[in-house]
Each structure stands twice: as structure tokens, then as C-alpha cells.
N, C-alpha and C. Protein backbone atom coordinates (compact mmCIF):
# COMPACT_ATOMS: atom_id res chain seq x y z
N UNK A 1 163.36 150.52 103.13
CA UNK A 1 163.14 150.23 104.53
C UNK A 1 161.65 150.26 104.88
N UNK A 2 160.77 151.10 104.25
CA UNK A 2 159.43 151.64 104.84
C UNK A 2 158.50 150.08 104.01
N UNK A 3 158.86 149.56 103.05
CA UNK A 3 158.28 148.03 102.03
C UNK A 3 158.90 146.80 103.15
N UNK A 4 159.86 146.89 103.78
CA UNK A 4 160.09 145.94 104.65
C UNK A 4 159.46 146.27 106.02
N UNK A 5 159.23 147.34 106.71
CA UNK A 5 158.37 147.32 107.60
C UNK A 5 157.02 147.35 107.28
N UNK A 6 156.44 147.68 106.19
CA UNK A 6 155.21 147.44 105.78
C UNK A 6 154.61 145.50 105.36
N UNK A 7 155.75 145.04 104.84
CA UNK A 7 155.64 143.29 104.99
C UNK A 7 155.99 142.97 106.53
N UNK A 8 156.15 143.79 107.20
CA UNK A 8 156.25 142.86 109.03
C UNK A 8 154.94 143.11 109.48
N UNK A 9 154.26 144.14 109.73
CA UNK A 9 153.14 144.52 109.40
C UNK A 9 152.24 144.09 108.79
N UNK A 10 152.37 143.95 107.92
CA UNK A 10 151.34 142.99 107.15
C UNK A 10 151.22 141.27 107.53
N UNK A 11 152.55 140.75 107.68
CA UNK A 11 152.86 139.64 108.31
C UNK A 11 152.52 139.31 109.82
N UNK A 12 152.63 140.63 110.55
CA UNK A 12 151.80 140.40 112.05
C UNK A 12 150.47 140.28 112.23
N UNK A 13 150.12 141.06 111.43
CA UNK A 13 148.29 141.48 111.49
C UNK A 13 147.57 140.11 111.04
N UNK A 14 148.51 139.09 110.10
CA UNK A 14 147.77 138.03 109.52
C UNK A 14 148.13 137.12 109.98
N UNK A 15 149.32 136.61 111.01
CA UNK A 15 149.68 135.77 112.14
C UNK A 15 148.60 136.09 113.14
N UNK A 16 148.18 137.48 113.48
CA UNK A 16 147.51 137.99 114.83
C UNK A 16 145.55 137.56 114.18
N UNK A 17 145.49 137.36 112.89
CA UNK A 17 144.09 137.11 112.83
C UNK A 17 144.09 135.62 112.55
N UNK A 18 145.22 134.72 112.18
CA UNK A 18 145.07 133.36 112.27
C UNK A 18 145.19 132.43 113.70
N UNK A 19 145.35 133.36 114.52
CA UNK A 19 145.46 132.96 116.04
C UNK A 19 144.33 133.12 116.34
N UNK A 20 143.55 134.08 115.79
CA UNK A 20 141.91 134.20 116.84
C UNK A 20 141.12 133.16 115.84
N UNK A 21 141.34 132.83 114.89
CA UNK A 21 141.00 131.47 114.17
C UNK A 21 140.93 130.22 115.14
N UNK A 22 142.07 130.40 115.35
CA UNK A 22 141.71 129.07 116.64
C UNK A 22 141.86 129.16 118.09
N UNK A 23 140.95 130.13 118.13
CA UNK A 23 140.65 130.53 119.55
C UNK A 23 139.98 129.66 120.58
N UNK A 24 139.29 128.84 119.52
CA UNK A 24 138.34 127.68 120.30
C UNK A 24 137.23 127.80 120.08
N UNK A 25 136.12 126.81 120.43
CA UNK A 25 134.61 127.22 120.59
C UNK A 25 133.90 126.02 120.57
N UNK A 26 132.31 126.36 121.01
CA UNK A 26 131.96 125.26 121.12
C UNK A 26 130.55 125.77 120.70
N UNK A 27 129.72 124.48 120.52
CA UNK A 27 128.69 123.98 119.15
C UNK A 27 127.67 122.83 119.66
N UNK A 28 126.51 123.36 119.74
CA UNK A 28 125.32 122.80 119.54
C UNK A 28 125.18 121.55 118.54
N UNK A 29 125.25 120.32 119.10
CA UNK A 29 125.07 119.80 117.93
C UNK A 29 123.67 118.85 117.70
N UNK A 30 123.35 118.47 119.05
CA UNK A 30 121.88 117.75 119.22
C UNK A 30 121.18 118.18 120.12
N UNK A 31 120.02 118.10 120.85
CA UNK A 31 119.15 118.56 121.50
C UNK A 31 118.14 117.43 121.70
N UNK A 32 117.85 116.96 122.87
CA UNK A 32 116.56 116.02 122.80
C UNK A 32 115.78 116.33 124.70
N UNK A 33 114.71 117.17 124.32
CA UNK A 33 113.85 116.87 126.17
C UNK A 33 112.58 116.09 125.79
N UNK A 34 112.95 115.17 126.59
CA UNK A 34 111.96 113.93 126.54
C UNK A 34 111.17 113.90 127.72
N UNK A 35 109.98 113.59 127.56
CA UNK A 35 109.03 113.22 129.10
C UNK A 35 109.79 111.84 129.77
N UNK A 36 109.40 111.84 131.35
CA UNK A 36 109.80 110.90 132.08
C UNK A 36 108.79 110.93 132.85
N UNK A 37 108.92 109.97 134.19
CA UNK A 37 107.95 109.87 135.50
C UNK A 37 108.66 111.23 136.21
N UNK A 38 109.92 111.09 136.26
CA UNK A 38 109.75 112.61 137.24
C UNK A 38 109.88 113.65 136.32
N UNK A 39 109.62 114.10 135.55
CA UNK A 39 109.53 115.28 134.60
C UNK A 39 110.09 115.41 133.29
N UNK A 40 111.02 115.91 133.40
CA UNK A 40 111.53 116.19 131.53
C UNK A 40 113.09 115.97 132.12
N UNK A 41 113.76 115.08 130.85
CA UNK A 41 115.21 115.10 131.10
C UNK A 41 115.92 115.33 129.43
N UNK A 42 116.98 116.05 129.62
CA UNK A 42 117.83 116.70 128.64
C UNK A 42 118.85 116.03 128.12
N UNK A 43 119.15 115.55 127.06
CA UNK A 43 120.51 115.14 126.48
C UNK A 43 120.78 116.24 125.32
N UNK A 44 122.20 116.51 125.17
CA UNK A 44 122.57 117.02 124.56
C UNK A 44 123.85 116.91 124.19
N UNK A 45 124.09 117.06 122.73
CA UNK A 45 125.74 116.82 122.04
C UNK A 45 126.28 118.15 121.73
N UNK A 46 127.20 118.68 122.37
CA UNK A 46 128.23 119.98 122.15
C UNK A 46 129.64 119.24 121.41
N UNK A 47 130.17 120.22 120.59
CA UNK A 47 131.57 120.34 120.17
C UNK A 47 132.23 121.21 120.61
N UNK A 48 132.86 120.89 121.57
CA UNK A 48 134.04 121.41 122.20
C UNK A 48 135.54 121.55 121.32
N UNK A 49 136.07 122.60 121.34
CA UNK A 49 137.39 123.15 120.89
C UNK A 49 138.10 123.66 121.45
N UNK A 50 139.29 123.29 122.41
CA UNK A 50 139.69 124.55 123.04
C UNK A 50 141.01 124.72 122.38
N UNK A 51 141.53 126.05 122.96
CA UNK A 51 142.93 126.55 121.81
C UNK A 51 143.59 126.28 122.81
N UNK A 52 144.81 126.51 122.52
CA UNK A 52 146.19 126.32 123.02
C UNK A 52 146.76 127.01 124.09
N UNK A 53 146.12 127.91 124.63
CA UNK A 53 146.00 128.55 125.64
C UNK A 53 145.46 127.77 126.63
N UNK A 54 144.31 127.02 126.54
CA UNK A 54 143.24 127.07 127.36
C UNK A 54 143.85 125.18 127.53
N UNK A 55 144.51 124.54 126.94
CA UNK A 55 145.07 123.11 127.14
C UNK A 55 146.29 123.64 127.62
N UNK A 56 146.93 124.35 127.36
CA UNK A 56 148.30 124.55 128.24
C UNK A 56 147.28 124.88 129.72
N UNK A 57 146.74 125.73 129.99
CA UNK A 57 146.30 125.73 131.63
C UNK A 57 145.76 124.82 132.03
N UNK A 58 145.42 123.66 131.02
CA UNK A 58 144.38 122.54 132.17
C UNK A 58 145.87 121.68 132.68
N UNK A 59 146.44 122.17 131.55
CA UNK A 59 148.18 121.16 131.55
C UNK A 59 148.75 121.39 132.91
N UNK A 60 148.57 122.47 132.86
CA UNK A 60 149.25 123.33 134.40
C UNK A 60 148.80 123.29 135.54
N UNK A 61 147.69 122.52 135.36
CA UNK A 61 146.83 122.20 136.99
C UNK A 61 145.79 123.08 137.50
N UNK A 62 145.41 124.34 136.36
CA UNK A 62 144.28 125.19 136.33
C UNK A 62 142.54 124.41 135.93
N UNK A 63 141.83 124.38 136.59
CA UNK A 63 141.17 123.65 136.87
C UNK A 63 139.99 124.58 135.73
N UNK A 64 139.12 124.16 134.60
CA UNK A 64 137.83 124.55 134.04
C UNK A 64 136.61 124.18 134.07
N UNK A 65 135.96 125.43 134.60
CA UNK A 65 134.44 125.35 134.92
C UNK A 65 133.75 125.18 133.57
N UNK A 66 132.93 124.39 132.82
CA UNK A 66 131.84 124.45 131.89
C UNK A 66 130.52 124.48 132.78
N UNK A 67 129.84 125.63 132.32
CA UNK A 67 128.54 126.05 132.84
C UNK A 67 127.50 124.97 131.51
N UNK A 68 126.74 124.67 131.82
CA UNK A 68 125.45 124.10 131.02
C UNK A 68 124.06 124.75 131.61
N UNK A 69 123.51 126.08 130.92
CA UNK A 69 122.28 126.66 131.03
C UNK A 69 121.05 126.27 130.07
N UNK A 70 120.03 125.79 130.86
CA UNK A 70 118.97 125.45 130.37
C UNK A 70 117.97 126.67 131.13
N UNK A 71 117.08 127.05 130.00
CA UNK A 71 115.88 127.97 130.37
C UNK A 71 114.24 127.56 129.53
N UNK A 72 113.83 128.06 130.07
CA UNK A 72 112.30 127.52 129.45
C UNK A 72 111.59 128.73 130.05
N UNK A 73 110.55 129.35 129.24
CA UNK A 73 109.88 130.84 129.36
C UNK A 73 108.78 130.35 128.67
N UNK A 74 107.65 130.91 129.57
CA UNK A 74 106.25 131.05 129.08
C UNK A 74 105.90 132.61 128.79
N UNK A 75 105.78 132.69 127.96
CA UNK A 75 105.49 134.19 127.72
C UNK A 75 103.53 134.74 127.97
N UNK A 76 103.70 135.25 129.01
CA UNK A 76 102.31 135.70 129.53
C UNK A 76 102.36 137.14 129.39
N UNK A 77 100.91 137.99 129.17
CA UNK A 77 100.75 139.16 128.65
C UNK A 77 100.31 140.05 129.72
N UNK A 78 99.66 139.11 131.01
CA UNK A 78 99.40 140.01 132.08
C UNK A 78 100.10 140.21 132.87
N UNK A 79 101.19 139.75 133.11
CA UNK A 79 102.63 139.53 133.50
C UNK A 79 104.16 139.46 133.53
N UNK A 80 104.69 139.13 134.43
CA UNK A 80 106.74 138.61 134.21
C UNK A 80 105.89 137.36 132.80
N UNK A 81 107.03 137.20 132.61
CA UNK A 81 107.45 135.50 131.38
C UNK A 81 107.47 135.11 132.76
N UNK A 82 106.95 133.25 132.48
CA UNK A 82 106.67 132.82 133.42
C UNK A 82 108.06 131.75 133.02
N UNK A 83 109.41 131.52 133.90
CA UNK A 83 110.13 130.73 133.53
C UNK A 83 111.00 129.98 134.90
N UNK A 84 111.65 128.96 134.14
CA UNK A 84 112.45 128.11 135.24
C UNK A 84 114.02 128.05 134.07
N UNK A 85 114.74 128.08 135.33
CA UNK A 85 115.86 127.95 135.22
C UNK A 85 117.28 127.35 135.78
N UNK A 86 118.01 126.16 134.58
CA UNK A 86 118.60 125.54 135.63
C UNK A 86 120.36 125.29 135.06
N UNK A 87 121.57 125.05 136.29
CA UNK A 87 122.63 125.10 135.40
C UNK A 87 123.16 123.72 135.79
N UNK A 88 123.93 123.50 135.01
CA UNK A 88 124.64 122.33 135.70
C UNK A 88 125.98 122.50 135.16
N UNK A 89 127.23 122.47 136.55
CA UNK A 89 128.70 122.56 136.72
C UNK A 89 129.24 121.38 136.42
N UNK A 90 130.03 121.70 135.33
CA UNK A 90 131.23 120.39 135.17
C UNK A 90 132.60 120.92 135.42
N UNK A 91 133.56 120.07 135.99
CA UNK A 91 134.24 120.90 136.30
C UNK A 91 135.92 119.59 135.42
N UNK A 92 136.43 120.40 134.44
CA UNK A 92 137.63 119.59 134.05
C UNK A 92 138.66 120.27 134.39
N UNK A 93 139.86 119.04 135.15
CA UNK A 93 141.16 119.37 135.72
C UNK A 93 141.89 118.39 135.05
N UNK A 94 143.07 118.62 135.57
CA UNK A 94 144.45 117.72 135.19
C UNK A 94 145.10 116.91 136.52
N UNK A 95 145.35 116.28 136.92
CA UNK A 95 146.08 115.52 137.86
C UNK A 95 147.81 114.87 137.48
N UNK A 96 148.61 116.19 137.85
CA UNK A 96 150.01 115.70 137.41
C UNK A 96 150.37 114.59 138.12
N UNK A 97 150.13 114.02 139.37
CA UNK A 97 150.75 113.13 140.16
C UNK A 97 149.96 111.84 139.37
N UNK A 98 148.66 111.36 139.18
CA UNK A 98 148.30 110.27 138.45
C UNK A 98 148.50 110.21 136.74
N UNK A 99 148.63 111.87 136.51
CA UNK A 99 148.53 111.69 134.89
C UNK A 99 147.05 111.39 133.85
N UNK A 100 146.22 112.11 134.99
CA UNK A 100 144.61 111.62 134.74
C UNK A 100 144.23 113.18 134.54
N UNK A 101 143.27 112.94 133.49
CA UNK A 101 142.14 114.36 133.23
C UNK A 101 140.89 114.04 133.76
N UNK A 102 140.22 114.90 134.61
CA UNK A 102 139.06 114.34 135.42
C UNK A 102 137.71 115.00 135.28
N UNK A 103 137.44 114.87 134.66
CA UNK A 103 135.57 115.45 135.07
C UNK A 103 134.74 115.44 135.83
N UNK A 104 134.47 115.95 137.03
CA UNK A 104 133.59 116.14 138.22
C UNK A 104 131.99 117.01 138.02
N UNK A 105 131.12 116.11 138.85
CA UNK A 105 130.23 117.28 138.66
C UNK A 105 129.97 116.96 140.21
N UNK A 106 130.03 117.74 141.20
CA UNK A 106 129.27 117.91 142.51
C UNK A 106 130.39 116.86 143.08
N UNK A 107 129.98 115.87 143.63
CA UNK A 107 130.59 114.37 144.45
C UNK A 107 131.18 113.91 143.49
N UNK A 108 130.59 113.31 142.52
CA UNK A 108 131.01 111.93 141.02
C UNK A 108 132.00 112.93 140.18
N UNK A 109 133.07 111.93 139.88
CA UNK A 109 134.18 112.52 138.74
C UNK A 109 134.54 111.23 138.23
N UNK A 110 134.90 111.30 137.24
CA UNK A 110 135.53 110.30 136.14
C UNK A 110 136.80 110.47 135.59
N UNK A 111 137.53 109.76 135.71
CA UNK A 111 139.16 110.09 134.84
C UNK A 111 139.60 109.23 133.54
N UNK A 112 140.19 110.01 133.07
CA UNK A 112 140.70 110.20 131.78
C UNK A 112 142.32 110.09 131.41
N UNK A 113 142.58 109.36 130.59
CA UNK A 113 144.00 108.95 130.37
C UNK A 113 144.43 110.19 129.28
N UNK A 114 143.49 110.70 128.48
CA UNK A 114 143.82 111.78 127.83
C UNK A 114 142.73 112.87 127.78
N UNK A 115 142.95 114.02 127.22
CA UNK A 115 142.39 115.52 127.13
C UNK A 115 141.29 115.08 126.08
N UNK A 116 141.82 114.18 124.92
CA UNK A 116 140.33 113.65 124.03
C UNK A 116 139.42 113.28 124.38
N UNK A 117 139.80 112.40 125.25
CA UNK A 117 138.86 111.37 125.85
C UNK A 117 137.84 112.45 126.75
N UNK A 118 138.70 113.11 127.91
CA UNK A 118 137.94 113.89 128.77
C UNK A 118 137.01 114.58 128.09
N UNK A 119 137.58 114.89 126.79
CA UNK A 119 136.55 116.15 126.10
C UNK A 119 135.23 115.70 125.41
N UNK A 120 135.51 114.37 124.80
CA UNK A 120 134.58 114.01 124.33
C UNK A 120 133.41 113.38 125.16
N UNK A 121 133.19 113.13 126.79
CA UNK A 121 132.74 112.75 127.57
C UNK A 121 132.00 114.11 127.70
N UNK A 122 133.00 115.50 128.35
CA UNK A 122 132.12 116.62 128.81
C UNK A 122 131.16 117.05 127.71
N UNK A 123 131.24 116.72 126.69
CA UNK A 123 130.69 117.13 125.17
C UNK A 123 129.06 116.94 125.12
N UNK A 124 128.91 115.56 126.11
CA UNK A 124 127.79 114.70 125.88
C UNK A 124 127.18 115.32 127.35
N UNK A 125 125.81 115.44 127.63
CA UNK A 125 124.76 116.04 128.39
C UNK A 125 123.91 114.61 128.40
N UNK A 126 123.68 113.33 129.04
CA UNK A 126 122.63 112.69 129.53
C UNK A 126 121.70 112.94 130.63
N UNK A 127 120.26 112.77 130.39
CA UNK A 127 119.67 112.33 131.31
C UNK A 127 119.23 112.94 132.55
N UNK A 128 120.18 114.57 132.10
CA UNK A 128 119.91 115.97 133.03
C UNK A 128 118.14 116.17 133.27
N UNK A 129 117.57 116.01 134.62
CA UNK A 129 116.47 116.18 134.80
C UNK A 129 116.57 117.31 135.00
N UNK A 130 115.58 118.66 134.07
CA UNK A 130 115.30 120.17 133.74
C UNK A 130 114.20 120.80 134.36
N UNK A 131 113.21 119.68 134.30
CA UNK A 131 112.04 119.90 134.75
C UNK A 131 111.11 118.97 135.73
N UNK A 132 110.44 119.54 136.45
CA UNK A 132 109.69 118.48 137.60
C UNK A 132 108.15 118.92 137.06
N UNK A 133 107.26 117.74 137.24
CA UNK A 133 105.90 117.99 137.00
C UNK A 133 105.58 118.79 136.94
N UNK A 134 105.28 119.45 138.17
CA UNK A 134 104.38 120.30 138.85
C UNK A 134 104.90 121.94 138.10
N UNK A 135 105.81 122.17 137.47
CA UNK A 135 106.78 123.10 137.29
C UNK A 135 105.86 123.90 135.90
N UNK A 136 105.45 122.75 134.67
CA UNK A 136 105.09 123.40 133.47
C UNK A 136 103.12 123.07 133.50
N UNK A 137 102.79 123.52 132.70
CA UNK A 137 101.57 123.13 132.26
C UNK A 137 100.88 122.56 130.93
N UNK A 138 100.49 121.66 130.85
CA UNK A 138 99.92 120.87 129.90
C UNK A 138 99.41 121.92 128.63
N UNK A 139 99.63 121.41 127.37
CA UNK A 139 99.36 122.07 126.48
C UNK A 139 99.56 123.88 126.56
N UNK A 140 100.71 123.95 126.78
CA UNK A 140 101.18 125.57 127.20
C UNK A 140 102.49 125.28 126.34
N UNK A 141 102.59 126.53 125.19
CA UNK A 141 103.33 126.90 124.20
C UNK A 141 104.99 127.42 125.06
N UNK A 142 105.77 126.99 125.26
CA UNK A 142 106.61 127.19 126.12
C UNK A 142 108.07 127.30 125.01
N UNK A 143 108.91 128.43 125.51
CA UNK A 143 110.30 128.62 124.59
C UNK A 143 111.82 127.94 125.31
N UNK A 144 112.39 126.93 124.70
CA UNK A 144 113.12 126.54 125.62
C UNK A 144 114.86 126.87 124.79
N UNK A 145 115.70 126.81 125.73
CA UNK A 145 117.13 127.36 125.14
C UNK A 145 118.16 126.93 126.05
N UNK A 146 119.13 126.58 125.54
CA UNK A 146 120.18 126.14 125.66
C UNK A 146 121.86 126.51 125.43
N UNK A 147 122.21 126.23 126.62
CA UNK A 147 123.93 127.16 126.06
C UNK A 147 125.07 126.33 126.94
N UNK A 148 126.37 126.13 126.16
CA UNK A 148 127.08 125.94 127.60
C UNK A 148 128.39 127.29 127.27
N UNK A 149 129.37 127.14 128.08
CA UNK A 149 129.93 128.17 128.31
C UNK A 149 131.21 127.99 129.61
N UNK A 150 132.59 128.66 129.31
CA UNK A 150 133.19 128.70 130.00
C UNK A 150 133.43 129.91 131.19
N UNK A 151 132.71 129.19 132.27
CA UNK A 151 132.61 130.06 133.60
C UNK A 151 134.02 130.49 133.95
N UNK A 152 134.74 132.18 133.23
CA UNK A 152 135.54 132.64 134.27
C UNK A 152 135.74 132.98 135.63
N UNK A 153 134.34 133.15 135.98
CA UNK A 153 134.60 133.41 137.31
C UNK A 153 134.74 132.97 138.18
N UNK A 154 135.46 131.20 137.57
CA UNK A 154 135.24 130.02 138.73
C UNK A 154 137.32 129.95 138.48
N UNK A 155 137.67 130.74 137.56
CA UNK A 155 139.26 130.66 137.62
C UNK A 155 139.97 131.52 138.43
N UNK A 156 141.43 130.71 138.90
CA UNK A 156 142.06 131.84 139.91
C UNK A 156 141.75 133.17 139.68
N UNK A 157 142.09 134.09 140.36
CA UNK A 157 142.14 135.62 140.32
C UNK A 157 142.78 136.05 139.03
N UNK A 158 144.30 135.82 139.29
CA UNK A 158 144.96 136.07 138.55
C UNK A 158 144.43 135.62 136.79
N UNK A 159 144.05 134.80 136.47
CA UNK A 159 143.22 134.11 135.42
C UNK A 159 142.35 134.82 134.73
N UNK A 160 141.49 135.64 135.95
CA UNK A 160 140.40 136.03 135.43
C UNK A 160 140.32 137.70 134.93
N UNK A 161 141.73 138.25 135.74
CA UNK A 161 142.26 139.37 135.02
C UNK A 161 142.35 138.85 133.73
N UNK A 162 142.95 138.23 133.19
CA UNK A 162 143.72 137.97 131.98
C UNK A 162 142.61 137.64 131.29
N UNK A 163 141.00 136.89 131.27
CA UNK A 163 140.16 136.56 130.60
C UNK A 163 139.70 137.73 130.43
N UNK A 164 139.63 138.86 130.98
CA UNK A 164 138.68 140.06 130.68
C UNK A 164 139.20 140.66 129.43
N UNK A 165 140.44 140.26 129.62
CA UNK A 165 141.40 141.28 128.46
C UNK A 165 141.78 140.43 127.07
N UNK A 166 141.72 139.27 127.25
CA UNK A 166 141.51 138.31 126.03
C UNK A 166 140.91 137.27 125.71
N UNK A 167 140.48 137.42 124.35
CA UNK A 167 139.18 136.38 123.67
C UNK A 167 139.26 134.86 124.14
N UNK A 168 141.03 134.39 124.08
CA UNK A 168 141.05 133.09 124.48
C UNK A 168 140.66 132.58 125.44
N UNK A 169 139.83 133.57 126.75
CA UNK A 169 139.53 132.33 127.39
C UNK A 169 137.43 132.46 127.32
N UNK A 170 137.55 133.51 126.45
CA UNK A 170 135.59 133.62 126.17
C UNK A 170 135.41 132.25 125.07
N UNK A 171 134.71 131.56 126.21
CA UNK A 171 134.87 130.10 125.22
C UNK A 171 133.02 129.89 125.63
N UNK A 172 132.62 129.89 124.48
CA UNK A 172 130.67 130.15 124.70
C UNK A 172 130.12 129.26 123.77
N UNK A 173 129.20 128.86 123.79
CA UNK A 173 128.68 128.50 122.31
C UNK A 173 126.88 129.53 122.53
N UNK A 174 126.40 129.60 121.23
CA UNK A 174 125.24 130.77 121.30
C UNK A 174 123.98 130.09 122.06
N UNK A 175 123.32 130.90 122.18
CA UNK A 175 122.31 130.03 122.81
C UNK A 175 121.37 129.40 121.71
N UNK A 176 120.97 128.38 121.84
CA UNK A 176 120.05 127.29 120.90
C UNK A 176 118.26 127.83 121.52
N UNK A 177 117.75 128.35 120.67
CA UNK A 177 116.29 128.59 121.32
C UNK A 177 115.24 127.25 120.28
N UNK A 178 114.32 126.89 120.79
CA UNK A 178 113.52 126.31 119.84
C UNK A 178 111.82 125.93 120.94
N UNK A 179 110.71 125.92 119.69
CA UNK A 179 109.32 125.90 120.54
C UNK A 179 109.17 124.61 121.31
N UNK A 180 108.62 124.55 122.22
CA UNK A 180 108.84 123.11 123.27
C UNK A 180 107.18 123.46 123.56
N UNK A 181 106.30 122.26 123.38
CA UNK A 181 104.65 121.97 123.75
C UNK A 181 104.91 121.28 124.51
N UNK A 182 104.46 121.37 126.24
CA UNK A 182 103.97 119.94 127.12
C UNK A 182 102.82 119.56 126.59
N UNK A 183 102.86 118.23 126.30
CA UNK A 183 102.19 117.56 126.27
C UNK A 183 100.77 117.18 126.78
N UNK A 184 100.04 116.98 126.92
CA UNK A 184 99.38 116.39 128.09
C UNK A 184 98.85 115.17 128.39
N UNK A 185 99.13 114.85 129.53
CA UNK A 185 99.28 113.06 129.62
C UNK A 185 98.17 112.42 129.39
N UNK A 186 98.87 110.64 128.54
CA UNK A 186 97.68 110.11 127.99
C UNK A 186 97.28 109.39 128.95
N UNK A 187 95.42 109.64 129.22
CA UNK A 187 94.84 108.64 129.90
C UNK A 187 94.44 107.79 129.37
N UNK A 188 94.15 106.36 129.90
CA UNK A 188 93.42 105.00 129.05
C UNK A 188 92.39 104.86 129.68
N UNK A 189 91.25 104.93 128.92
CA UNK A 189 89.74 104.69 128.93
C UNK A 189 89.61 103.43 129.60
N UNK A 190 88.91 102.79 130.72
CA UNK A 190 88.83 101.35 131.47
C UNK A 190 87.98 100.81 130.22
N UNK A 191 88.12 99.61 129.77
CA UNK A 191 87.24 99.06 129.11
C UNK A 191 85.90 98.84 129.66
N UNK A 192 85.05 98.83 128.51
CA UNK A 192 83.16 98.79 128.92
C UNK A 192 82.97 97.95 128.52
């Protein structure tokens, strides 16, 4: 009796660690801040995963916040770090009455005939303006980083009990740090 409760046991513990296997997660996969006329704009490619938990609630009409944090820090010695900081809300739902998955950010949303489709859209970061001129300084050694992340605190109440107490709904990817130089802009000499 004690070899057969020791194989249920053994059999739970390794069902209970192949479940946090696919808990979900998400992944850095490109990074590009490019100069513009109004400042610096961000694209970026994430891999999104979510588990089976977290697609049964979009199923259910529970609506998910993805946070996108961008930071940039000047590290000064007589001082705070000198930094700016900015997020941008996406917000993916389900629509049982059309049968559409929707991605909103602010006013603009886009719909989706499936959860792939939706996902592989929120995945992608274009064209996010991070920075305004006046904000950085020319030839200044600056640290910039990147994360996105599933905002619990934008889910029902009830939801967000339940996220405190389990991994499935801590859906993060790490933060991406790397060195970022402004530039400083090229002038053209008038011809003589």
C-alpha cells in the first residue's frame, strides 16, 4: 500500500511540475530605437505564450492588460540617475457576440478572427515614439531597457486574488538592458 501511494506521489509532483512548464511567457526577441524628426521611436518583437489558464479567461470575456515599459537612465555622480520613462497599454479581449479577439490601445483597436492572429499582432511594438528631442543629450552614454508584462492589476478583483496566489497569471518577460549613445546631429557645411 505505502509503494502505491508513494507512485501517486511521485506521479502528482511530476504532473504538478509539467504544468508550470507551460505556464507561459514571454521573450525579447528584437529591439531597434532609431532617430526620427520628433525624437527616437521603438520597434520591438516579443514572443508571447500564454497557458491555458490565461486563454480560457480571454475565452470567458476577461479582458488582458500587456504593459510595454521602456526606460532610459543617465547615470550622473553628483546626483538622482537622470531618466525618462514611458509605458504603453495594450489591452486584449474576446468579443462572444462577434466572435472577434481585439487589441486596443487608448481609442484604436483591431480585431481578430483568432487568438493567433491577435497574438502575433500584440507581439510586434512599431513606431512607439520613447523619446522627444529636448529630453536626451547629444553624445551622453545613456542605459536603455525594456520589458513587457502582464498588468494584474488591471483584472477583475476577484482575478487578482487568484494572481497573487498563482504563477499562471505572472506572465513577464525580463527586462532587456543594453548601452544606447545619442548621437549628435549631422550638420552640412554650405559649400565655399
Amino acid at each position: 500500500m505505502s509503494l502505491r501511494l508513494f507512485i501517486s506521489l511521485l506521479l502528482a509532483l511530476t504532473l504538478g511540475w509539467a504544468s508550470g512548464a507551460c505556464a507561459g511567457n514571454i521573450e525579447i526577441s528584437r529591439i531597434s530605437l532609431e532617430g526620427n524628426e520628433e525624437g527616437y521611436a521603438l520597434d520591438a518583437d516579443f514572443q508571447i505564450e500564454l497557458n491555458p489558464r490565461l486563454e480560457d479567461a480571454i475565452d470567458k470575456g476577461v479582458a488582458l492588460y500587456f504593459e510595454v515599459e521602456f526606460e532610459l537612465t543617465r547615470k550622473r555622480w553628483y546626483w538622482f540617475d537622470d531618466s525618462v520613462n514611458r509605458q504603453l497599454m495594450l489591452r486584449l479581449s474576446y468579443h462572444a457576440l462577434t466572435r472577434q479577439y481585439r487589441i486596443s490601445s487608448g481609442a484604436l483597436y483591431q480585431s481578430f478572427s483568432t487568438l493567433a492572429d491577435a497574438l502575433r499582432v500584440l507581439s510586434r511594438v512599431r513606431s512607439w515614439q520613447v523619446l522627444d528631442p529636448g529630453q536626451v543629450s547629444a553624445g551622453a552614454d545613456y542605459q536603455a531597457a525594456l520589458r513587457m508584462r502582464l498588468d494584474v492589476a488591471q483584472l477583475p478583483k476577484p482575478f487578482q486574488v487568484n494572481a497573487l496566489t498563482s504563477k499562471e497569471w505572472n506572465l513577464a518577460s525580463d527586462w532587456r538592458r543594453w548601452p544606447f549613445k545619442i548621437r549628435a546631429p549631422v550638420t552640412e557645411k554650405p559649400p565655399q
